[in-house]
C-alpha atoms as a PDB file:
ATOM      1  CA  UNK A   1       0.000   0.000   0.000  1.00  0.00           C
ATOM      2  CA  UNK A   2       2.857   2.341   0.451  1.00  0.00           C
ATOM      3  CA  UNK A   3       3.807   1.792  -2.282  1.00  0.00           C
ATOM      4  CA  UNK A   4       0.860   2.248  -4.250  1.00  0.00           C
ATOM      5  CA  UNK A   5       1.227   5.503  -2.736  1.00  0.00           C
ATOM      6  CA  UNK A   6       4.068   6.758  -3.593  1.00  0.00           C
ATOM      7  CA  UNK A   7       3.524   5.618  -7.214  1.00  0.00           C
ATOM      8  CA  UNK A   8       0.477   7.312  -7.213  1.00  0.00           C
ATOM      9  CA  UNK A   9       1.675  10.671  -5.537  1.00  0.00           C
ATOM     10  CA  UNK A  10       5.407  10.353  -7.724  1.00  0.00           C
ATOM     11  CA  UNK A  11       2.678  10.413 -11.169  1.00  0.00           C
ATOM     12  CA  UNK A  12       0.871  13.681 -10.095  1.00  0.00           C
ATOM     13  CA  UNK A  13       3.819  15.829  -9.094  1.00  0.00           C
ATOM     14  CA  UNK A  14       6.040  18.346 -11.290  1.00  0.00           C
ATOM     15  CA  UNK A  15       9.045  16.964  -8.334  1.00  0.00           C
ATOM     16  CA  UNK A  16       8.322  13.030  -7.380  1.00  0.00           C
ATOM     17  CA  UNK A  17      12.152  13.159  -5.725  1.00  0.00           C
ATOM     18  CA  UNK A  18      10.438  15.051  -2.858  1.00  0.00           C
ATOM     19  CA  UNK A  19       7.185  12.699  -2.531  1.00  0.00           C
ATOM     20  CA  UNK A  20       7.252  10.894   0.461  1.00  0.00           C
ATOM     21  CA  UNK A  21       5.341   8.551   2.063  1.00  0.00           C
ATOM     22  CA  UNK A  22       6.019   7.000   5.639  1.00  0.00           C
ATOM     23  CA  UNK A  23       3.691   4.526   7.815  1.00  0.00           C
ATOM     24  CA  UNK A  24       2.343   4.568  11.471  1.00  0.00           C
ATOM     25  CA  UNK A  25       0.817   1.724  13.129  1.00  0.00           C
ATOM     26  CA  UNK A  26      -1.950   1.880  14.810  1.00  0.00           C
ATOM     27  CA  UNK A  27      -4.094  -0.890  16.671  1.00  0.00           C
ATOM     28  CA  UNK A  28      -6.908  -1.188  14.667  1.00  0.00           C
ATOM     29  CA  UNK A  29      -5.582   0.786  11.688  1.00  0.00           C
ATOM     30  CA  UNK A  30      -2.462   2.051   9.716  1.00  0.00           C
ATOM     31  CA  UNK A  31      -2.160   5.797   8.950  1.00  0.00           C
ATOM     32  CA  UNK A  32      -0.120   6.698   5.765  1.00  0.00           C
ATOM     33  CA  UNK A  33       1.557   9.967   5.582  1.00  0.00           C
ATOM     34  CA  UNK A  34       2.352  11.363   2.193  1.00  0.00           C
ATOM     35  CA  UNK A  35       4.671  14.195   1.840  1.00  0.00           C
ATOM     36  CA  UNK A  36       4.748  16.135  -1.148  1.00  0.00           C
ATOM     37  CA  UNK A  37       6.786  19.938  -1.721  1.00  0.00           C
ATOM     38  CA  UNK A  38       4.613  23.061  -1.141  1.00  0.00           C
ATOM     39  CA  UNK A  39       4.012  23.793  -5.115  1.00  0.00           C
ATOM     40  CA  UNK A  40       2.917  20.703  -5.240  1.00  0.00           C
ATOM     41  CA  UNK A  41       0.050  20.136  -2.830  1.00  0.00           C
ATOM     42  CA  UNK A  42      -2.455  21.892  -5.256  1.00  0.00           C
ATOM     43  CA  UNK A  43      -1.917  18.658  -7.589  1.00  0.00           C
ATOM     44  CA  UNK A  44      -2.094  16.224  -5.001  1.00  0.00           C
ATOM     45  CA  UNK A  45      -5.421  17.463  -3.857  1.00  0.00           C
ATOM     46  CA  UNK A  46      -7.015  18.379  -6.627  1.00  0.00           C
ATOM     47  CA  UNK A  47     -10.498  20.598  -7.215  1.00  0.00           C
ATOM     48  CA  UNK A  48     -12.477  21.078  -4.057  1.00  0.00           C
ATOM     49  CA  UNK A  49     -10.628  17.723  -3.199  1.00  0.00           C
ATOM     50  CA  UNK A  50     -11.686  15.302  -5.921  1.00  0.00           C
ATOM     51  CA  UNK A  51      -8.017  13.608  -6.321  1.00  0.00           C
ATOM     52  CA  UNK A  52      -6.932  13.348  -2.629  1.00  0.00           C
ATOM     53  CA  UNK A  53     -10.724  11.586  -2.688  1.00  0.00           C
ATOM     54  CA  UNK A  54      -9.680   9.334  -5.505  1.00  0.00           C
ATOM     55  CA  UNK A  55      -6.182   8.292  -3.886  1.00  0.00           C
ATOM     56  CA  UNK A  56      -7.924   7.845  -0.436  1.00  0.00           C
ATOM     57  CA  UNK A  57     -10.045   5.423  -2.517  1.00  0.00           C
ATOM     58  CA  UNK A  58      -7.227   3.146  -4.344  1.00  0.00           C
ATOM     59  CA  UNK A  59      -5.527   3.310  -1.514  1.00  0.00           C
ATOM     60  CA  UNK A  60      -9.140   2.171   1.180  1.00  0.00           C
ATOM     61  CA  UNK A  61      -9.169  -1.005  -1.680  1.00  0.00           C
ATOM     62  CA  UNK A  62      -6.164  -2.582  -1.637  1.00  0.00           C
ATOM     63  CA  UNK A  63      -5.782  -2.307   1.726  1.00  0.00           C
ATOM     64  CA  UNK A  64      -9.296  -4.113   1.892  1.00  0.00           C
ATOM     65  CA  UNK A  65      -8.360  -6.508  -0.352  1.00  0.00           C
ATOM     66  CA  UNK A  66      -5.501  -7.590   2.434  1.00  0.00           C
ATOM     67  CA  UNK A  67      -8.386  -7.545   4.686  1.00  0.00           C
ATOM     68  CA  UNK A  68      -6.239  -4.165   6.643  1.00  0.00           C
ATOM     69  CA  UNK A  69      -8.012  -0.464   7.746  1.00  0.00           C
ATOM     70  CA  UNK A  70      -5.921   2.467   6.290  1.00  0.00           C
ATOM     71  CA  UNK A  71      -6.032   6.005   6.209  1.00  0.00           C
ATOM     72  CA  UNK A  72      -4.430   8.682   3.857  1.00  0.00           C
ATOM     73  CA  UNK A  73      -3.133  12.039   5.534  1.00  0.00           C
ATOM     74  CA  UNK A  74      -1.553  14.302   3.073  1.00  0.00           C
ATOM     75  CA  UNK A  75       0.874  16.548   4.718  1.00  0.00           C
ATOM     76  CA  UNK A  76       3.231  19.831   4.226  1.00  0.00           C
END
């Protein structure tokens, strides 16, 4: 799933060597961190949301399809 991520984030991004992504466990759930530069965050979130939506959802089905609860938290 991270790396989905980062493949994901790397695609959208005029400067993928920047694009981060790091991983914190939780008990029920696992909370994904993507770091992107500060030009950048427009394109990672898109109009009134609708890509950050669209990543949280790629991301929401493979981690179902490994049966795991994950959340996307896109960060400065």
């Amino acid at each position: 799933m991270q790396d989905l991520l980062l493949t994901l984030a790397q695609a959208l991004v005029d400067h993928p060597d920047q694009v981060s992504v790091s991983q914190v466990e939780g008990e029920k759930s696992v909370i994904l961190e993507l770091r992107v530069a500060q030009e950048d965050m427009g394109k990672v979130i898109g109009k009134q949301g609708r890509i950050a939506r669209a990543i949280r959802t790629l991301v929401k089905a493979a981690a179902a399809h490994q049966g795991k609860r994950v959340m996307v938290e896109i960060i400065q």
